[in-house]
N, C-alpha and C. Protein backbone atom coordinates (compact mmCIF):
# COMPACT_ATOMS: atom_id res chain seq x y z
N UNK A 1 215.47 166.57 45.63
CA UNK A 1 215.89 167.48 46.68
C UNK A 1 215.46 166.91 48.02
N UNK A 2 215.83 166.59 48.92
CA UNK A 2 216.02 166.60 50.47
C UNK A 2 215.79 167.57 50.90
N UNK A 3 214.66 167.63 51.83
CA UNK A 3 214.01 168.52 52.81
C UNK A 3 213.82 167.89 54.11
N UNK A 4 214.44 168.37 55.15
CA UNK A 4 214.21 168.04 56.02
C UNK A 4 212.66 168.87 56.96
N UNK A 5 212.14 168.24 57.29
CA UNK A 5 210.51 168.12 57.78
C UNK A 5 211.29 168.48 58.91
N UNK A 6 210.34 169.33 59.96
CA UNK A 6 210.85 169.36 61.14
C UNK A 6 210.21 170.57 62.16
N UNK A 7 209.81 170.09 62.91
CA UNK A 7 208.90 171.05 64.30
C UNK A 7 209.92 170.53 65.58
N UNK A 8 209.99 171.99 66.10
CA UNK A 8 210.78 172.43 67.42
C UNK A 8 209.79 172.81 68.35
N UNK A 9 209.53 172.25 69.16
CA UNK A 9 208.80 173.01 70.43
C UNK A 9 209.53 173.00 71.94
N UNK A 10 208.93 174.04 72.50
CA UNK A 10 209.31 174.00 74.11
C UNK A 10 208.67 173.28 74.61
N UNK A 11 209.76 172.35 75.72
CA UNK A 11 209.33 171.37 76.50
C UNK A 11 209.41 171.98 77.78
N UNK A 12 207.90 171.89 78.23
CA UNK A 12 207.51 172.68 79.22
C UNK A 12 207.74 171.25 80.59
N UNK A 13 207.71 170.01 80.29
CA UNK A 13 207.66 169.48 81.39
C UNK A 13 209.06 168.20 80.53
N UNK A 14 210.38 168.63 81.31
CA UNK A 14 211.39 167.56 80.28
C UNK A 14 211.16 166.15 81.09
N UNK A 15 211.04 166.21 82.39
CA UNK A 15 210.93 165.01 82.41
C UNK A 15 210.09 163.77 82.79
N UNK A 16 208.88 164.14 82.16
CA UNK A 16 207.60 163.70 81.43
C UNK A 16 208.18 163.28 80.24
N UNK A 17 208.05 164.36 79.26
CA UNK A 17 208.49 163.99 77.74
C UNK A 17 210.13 162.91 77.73
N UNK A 18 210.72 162.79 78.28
CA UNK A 18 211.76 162.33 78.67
C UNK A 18 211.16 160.86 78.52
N UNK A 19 210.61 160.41 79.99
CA UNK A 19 210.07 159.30 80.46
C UNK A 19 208.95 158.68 79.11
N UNK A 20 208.34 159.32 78.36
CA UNK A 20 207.49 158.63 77.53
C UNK A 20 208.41 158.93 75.98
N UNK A 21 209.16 159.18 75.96
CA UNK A 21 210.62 159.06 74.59
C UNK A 21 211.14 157.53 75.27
N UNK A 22 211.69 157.21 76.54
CA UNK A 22 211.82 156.08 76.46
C UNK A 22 211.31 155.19 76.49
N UNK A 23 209.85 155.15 77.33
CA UNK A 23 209.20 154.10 77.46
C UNK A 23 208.59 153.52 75.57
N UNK A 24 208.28 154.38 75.21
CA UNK A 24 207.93 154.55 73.81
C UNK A 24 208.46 154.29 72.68
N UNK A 25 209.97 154.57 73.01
CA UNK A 25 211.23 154.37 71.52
C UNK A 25 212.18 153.89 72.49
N UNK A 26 212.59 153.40 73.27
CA UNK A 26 213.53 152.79 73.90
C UNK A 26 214.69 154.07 74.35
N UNK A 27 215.90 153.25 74.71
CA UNK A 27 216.82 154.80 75.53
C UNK A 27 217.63 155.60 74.22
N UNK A 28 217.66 156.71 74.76
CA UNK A 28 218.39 157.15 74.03
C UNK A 28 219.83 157.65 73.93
N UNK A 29 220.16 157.97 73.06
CA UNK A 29 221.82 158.19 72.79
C UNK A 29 222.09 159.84 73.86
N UNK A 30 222.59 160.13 74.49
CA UNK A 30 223.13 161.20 74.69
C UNK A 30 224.34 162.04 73.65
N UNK A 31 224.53 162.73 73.33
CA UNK A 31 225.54 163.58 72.33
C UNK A 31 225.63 164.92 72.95
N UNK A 32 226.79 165.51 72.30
CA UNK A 32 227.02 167.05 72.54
C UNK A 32 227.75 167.26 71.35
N UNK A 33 226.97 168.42 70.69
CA UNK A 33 227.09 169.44 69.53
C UNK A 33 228.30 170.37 69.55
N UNK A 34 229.14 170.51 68.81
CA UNK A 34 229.74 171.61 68.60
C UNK A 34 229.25 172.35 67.01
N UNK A 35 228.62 173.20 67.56
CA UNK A 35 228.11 174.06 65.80
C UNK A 35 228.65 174.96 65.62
N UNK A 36 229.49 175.10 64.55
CA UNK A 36 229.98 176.43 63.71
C UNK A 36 229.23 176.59 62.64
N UNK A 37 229.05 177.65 62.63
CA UNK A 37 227.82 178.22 61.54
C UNK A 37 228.70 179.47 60.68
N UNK A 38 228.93 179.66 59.25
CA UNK A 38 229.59 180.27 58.81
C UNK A 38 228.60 181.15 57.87
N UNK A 39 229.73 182.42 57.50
CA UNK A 39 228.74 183.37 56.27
C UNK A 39 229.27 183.86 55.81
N UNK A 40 228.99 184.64 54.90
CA UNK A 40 229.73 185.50 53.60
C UNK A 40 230.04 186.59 54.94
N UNK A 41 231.26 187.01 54.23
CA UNK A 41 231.73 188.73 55.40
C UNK A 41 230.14 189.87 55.50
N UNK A 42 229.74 189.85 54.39
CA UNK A 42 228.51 190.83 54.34
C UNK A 42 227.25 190.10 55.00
N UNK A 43 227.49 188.87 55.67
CA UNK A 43 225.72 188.37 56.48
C UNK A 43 224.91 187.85 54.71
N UNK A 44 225.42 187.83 54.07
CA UNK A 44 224.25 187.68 52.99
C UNK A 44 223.88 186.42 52.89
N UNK A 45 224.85 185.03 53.62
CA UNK A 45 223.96 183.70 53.09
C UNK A 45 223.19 183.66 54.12
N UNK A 46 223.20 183.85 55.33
CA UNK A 46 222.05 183.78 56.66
C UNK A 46 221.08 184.93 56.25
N UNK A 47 221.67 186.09 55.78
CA UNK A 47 220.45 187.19 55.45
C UNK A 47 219.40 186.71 54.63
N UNK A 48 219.63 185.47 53.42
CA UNK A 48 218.88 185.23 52.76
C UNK A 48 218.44 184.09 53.29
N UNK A 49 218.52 183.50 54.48
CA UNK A 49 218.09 182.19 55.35
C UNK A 49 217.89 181.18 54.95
N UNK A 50 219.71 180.99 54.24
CA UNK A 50 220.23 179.99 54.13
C UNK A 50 221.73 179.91 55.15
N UNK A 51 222.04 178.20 55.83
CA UNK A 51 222.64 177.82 56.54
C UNK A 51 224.35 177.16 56.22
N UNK A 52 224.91 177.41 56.51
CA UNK A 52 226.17 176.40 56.04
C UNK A 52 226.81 176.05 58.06
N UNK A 53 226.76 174.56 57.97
CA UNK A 53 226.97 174.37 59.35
C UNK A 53 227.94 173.59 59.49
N UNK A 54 229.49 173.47 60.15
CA UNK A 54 230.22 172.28 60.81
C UNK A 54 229.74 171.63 62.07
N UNK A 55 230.05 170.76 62.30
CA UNK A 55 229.06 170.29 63.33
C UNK A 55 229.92 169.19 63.98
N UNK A 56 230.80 169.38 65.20
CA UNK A 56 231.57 167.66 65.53
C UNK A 56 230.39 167.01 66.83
N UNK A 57 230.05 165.98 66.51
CA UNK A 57 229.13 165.23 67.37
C UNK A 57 230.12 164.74 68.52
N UNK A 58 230.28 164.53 69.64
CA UNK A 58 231.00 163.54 70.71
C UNK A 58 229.58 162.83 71.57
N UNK A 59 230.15 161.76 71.15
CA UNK A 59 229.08 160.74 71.85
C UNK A 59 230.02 159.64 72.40
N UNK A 60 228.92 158.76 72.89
CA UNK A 60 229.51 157.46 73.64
C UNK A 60 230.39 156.39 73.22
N UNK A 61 230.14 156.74 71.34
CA UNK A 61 231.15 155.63 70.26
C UNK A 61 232.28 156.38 69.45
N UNK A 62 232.26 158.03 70.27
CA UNK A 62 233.57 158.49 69.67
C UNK A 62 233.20 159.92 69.37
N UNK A 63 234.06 161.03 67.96
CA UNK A 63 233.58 161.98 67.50
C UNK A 63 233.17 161.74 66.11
N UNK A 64 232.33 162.63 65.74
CA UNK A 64 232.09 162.71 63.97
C UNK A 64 231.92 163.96 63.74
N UNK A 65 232.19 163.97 62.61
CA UNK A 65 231.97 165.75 61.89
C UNK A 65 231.39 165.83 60.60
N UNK A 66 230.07 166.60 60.53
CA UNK A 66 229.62 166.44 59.64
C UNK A 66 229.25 168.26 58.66
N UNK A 67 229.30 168.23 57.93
CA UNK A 67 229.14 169.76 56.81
C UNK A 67 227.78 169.71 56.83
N UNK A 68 226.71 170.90 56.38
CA UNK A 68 225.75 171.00 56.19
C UNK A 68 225.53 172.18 55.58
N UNK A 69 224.79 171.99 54.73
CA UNK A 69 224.47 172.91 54.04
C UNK A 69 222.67 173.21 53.83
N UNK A 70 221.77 174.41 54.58
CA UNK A 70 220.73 174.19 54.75
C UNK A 70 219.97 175.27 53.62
N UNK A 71 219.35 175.27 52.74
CA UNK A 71 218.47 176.54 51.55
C UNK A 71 217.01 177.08 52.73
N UNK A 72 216.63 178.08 51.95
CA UNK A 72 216.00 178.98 52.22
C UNK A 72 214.33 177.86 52.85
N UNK A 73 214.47 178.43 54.07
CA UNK A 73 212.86 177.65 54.26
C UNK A 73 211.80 177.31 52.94
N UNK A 74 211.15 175.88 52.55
CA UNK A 74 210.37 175.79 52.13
C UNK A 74 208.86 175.80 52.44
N UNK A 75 208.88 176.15 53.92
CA UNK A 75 207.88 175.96 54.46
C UNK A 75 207.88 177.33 55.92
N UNK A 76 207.11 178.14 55.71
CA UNK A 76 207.10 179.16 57.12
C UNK A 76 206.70 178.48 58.33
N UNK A 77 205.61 177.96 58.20
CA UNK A 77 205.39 177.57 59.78
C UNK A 77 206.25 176.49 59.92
N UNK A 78 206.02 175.92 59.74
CA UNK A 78 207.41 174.77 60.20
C UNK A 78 208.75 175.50 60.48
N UNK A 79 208.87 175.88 59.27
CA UNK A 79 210.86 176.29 59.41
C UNK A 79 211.52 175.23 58.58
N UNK A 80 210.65 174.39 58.01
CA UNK A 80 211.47 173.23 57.42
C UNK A 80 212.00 174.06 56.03
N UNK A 81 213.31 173.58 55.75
CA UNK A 81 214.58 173.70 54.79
C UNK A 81 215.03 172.30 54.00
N UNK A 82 215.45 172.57 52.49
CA UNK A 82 215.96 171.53 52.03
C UNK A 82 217.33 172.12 52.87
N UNK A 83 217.79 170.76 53.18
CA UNK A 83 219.24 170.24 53.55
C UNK A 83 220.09 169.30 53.29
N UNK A 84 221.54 169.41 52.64
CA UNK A 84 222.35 168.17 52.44
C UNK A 84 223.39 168.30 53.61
N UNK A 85 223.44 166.96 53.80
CA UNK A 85 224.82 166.75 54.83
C UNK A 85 225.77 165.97 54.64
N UNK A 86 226.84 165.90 54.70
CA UNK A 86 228.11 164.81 54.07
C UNK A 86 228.70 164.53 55.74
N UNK A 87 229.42 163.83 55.92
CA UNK A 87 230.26 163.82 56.76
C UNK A 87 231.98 164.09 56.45
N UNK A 88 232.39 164.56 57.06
CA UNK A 88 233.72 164.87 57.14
C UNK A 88 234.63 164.48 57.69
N UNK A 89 236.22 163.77 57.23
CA UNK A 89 236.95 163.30 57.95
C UNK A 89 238.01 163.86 58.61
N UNK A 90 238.07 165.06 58.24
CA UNK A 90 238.85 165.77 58.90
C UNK A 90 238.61 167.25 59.32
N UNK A 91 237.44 167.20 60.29
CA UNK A 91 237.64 168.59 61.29
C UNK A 91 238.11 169.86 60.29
N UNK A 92 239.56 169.88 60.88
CA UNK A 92 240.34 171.04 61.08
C UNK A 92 240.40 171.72 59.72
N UNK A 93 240.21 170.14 58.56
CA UNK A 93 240.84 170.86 56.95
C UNK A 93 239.33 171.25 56.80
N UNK A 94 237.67 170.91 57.07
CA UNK A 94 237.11 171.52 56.85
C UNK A 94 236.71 172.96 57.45
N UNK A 95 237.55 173.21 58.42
CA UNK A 95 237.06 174.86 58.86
C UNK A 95 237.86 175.55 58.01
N UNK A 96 238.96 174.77 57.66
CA UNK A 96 240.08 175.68 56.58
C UNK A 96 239.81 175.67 54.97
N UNK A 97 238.92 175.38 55.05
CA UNK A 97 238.50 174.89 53.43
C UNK A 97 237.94 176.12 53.53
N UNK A 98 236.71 176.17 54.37
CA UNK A 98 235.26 177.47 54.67
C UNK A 98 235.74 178.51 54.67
N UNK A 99 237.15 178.46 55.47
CA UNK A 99 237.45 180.41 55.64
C UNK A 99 238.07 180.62 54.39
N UNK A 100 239.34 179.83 53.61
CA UNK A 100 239.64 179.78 52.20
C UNK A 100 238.61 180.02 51.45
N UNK A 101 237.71 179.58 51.45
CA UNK A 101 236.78 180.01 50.29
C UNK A 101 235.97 181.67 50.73
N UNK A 102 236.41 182.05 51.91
CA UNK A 102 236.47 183.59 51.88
C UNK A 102 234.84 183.71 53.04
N UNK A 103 234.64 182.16 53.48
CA UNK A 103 233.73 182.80 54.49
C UNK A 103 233.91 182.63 56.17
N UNK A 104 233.26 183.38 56.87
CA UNK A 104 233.65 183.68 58.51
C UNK A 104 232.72 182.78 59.21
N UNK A 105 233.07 182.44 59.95
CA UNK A 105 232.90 181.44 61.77
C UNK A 105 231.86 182.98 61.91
N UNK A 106 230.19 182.61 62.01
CA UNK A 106 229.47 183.78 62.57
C UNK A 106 229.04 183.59 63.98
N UNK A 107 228.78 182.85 64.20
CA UNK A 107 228.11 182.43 65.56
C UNK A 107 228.92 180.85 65.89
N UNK A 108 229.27 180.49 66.84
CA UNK A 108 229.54 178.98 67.15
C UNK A 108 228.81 178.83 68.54
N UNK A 109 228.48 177.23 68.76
CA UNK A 109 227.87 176.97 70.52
C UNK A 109 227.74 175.53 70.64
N UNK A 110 227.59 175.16 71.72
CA UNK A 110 227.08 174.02 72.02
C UNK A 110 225.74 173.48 72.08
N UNK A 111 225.38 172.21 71.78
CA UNK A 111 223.97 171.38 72.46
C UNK A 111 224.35 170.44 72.96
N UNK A 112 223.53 170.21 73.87
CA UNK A 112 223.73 169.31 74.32
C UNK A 112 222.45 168.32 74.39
N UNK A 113 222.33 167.10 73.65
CA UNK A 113 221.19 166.61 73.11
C UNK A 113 221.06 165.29 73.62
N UNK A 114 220.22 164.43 73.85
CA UNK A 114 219.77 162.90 73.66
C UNK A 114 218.70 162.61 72.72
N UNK A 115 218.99 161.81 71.27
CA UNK A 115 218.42 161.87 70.50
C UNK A 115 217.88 160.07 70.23
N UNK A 116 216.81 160.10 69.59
CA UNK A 116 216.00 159.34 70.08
C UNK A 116 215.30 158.96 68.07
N UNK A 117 215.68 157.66 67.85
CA UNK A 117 216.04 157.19 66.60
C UNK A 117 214.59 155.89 66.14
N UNK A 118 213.90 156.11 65.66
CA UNK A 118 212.12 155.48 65.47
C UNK A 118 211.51 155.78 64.18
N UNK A 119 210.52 154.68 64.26
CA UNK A 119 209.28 154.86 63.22
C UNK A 119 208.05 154.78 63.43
N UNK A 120 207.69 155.71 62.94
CA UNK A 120 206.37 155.86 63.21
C UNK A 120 205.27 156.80 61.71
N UNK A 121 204.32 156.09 61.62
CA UNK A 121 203.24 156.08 60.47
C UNK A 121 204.09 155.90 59.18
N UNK A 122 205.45 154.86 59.21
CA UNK A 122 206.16 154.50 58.35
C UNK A 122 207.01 155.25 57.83
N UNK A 123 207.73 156.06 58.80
CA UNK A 123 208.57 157.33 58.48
C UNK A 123 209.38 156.75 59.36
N UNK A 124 210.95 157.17 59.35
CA UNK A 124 212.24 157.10 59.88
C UNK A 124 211.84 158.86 60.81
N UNK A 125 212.11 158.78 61.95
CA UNK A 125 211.81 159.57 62.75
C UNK A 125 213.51 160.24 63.47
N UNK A 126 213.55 161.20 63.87
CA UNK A 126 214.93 161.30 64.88
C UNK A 126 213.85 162.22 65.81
N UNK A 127 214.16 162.41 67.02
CA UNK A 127 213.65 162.99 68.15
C UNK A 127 214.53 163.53 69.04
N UNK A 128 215.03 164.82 69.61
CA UNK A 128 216.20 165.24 69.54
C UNK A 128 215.89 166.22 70.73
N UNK A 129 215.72 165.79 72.53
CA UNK A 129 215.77 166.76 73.48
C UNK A 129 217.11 167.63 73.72
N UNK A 130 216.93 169.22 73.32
CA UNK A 130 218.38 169.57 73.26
C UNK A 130 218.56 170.99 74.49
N UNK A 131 219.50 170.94 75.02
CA UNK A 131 219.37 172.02 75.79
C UNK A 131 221.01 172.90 75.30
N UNK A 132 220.77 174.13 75.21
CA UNK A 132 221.80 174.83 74.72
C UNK A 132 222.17 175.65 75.73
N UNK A 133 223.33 175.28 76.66
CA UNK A 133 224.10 176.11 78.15
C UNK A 133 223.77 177.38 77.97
N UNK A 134 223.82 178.37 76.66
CA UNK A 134 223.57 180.07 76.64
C UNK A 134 222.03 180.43 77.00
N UNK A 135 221.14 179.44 76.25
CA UNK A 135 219.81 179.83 76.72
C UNK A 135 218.98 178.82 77.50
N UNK A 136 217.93 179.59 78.09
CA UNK A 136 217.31 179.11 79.37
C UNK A 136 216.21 177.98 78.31
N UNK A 137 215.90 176.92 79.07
CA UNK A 137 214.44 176.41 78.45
C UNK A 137 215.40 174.52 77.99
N UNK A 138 214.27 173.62 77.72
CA UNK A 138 214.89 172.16 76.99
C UNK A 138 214.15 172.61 75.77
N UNK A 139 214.28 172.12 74.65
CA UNK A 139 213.65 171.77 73.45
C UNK A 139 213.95 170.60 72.83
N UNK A 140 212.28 170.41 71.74
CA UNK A 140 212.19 169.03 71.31
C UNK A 140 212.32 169.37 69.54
N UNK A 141 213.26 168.55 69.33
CA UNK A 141 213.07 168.77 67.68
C UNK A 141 212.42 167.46 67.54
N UNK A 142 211.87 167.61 66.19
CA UNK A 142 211.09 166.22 65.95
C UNK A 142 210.86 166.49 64.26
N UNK A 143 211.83 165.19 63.83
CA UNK A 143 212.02 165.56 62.32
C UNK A 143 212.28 163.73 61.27
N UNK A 144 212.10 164.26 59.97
CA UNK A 144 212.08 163.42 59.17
C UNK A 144 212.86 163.58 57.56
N UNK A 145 213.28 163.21 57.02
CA UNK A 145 212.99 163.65 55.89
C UNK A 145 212.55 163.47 54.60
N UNK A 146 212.39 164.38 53.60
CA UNK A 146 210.86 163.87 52.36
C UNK A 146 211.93 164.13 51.26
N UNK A 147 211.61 163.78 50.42
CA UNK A 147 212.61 163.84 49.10
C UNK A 147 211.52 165.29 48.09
N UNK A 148 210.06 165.79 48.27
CA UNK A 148 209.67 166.68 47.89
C UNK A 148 208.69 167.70 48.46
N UNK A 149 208.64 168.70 48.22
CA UNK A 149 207.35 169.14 48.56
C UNK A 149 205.90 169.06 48.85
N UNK A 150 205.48 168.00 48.21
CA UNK A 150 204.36 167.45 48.20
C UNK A 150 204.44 166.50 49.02
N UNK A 151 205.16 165.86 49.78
CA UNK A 151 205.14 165.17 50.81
C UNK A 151 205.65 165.82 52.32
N UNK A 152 205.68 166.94 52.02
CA UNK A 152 206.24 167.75 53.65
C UNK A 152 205.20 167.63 54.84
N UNK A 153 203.89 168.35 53.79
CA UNK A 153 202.78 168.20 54.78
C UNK A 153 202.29 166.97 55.53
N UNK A 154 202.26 165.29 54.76
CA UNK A 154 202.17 164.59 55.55
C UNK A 154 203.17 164.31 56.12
N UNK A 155 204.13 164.33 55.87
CA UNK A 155 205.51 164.27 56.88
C UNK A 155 205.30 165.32 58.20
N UNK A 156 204.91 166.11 58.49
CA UNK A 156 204.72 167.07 59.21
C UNK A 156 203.61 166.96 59.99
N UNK A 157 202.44 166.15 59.30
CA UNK A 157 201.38 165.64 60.13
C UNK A 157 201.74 164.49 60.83
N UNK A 158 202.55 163.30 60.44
CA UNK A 158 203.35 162.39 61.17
C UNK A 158 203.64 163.09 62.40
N UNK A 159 204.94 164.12 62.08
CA UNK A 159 205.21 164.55 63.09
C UNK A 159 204.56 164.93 64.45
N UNK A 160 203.52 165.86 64.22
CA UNK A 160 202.23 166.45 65.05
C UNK A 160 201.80 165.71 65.74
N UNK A 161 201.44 164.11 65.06
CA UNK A 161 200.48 162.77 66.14
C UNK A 161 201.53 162.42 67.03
N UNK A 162 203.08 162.70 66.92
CA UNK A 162 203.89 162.48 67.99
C UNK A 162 204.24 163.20 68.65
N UNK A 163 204.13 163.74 68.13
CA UNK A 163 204.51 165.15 69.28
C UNK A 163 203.22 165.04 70.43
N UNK A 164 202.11 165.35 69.59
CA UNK A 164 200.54 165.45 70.51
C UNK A 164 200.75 164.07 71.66
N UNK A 165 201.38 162.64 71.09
CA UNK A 165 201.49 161.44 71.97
C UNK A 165 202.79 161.75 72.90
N UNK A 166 203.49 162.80 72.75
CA UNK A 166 204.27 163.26 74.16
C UNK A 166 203.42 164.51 75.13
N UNK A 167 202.69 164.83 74.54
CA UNK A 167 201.97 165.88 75.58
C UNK A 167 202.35 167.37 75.10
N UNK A 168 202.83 167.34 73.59
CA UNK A 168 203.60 168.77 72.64
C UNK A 168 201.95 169.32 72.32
N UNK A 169 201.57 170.64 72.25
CA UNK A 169 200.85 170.79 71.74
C UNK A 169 200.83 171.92 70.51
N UNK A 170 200.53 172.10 69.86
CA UNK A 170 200.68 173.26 68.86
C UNK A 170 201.42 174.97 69.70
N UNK A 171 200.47 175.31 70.59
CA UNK A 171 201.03 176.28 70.96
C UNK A 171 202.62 176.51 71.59
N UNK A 172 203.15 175.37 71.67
CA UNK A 172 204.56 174.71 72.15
C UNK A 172 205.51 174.67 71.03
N UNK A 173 204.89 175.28 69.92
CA UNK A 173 205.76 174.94 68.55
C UNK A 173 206.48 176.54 68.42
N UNK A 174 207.52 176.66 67.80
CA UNK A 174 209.00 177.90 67.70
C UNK A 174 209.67 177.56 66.14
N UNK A 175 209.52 178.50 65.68
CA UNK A 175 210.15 178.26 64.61
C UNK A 175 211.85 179.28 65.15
N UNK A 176 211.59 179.62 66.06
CA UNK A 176 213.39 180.25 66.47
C UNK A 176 214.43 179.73 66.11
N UNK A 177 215.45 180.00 65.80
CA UNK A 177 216.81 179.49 65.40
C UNK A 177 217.15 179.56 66.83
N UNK A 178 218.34 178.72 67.04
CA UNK A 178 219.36 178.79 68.19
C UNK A 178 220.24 179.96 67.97
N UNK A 179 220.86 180.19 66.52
CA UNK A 179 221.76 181.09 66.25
C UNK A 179 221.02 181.89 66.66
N UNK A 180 219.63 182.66 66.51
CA UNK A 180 219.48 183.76 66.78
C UNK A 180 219.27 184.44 68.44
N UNK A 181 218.81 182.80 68.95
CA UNK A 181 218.61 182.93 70.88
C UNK A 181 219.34 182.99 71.30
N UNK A 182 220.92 182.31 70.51
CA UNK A 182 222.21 182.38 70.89
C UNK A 182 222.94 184.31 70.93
N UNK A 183 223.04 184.86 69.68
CA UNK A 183 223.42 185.85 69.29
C UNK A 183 222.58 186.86 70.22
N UNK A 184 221.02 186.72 70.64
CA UNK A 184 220.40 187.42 71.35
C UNK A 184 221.33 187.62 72.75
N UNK A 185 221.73 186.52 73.52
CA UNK A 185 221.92 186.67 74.50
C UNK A 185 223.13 186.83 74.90
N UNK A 186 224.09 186.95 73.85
CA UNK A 186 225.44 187.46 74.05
C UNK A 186 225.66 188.82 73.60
């Protein structure tokens, strides 16, 4: 099983953390998110906090679209979830696949991200400053992933010594969804 490891915090100073993401891991990619997030008509796969996500990336080498499918947190403080992701070649037949199979478009939005691709304490790292146009604030995702449970926690301590080497400190950590800061503010 695939779990993605992963701490979100508010970036209280972006461009500090900015300046030592590049000096540190070199430049990064800019992207913008389109997320559709889907659910059973009754709320029951998000009620049980699990995710099903479309996702078209537009970046500097084109678009991609990728499916996701995220299970029930394995971990509370974190927020970390096993997750699989495929990519998709065609957009349009996968939103028509999702509503065919009888589920609804619940929330959709943008990010807008520069993500930032490294290793560190021998982990494949992604680093991901994202700002979402509906809500106020930047945020830092900072993630990996472990093939079990028993490896989340040091995966997660990885995480922490980098975060702490951008100036993140624990109290800076959110386990918030976007869907829900999103849905809040509309």
């Amino acid at each position: 099983m695939a779990i993605e490891a992963e701490l979100k915090a508010i970036v209280r100073d972006p461009d500090s953390v900015t300046r030592l993401l590049e000096a540190g891991y070199g430049p990064g990619r800019p992207e913008v998110y389109q997320d559709t997030y889907y659910d059973a008509p009754d709320g029951s796969l998000m009620g049980a906090d699990r995710e099903l996500r479309i996702r078209t990336v537009h970046g500097a080498h084109g678009s991609r679209t990728v499916l996701t499918y995220k299970g029930a947190r394995v971990d509370e403080v974190s927020g970390s979830k096993p997750e699989h992701e495929t990519r998709v070649e065609d957009t349009d037949a996968a939103h028509e696949i999702v509503r065919g199979l009888g589920l609804v478009p619940r929330i959709a939005f943008q990010k807008r991200c520069r993500n930032y691709t490294f290793r560190s304490d021998g982990r494949a790292l992604l680093a991901t400053l994202v700002r979402v146009p509906e809500i106020d604030g930047t945020f830092l995702e900072l993630e990996t992933t472990v093939t079990d449970e028993q490896d989340l926690q040091p995966a997660l301590d990885a995480i922490r010594a980098v975060l702490s080497r951008l100036g993140i400190d624990e109290g800076d950590l959110t386990t918030e969804l976007y869907t829900d800061a999103v849905a809040a503010r509309r």
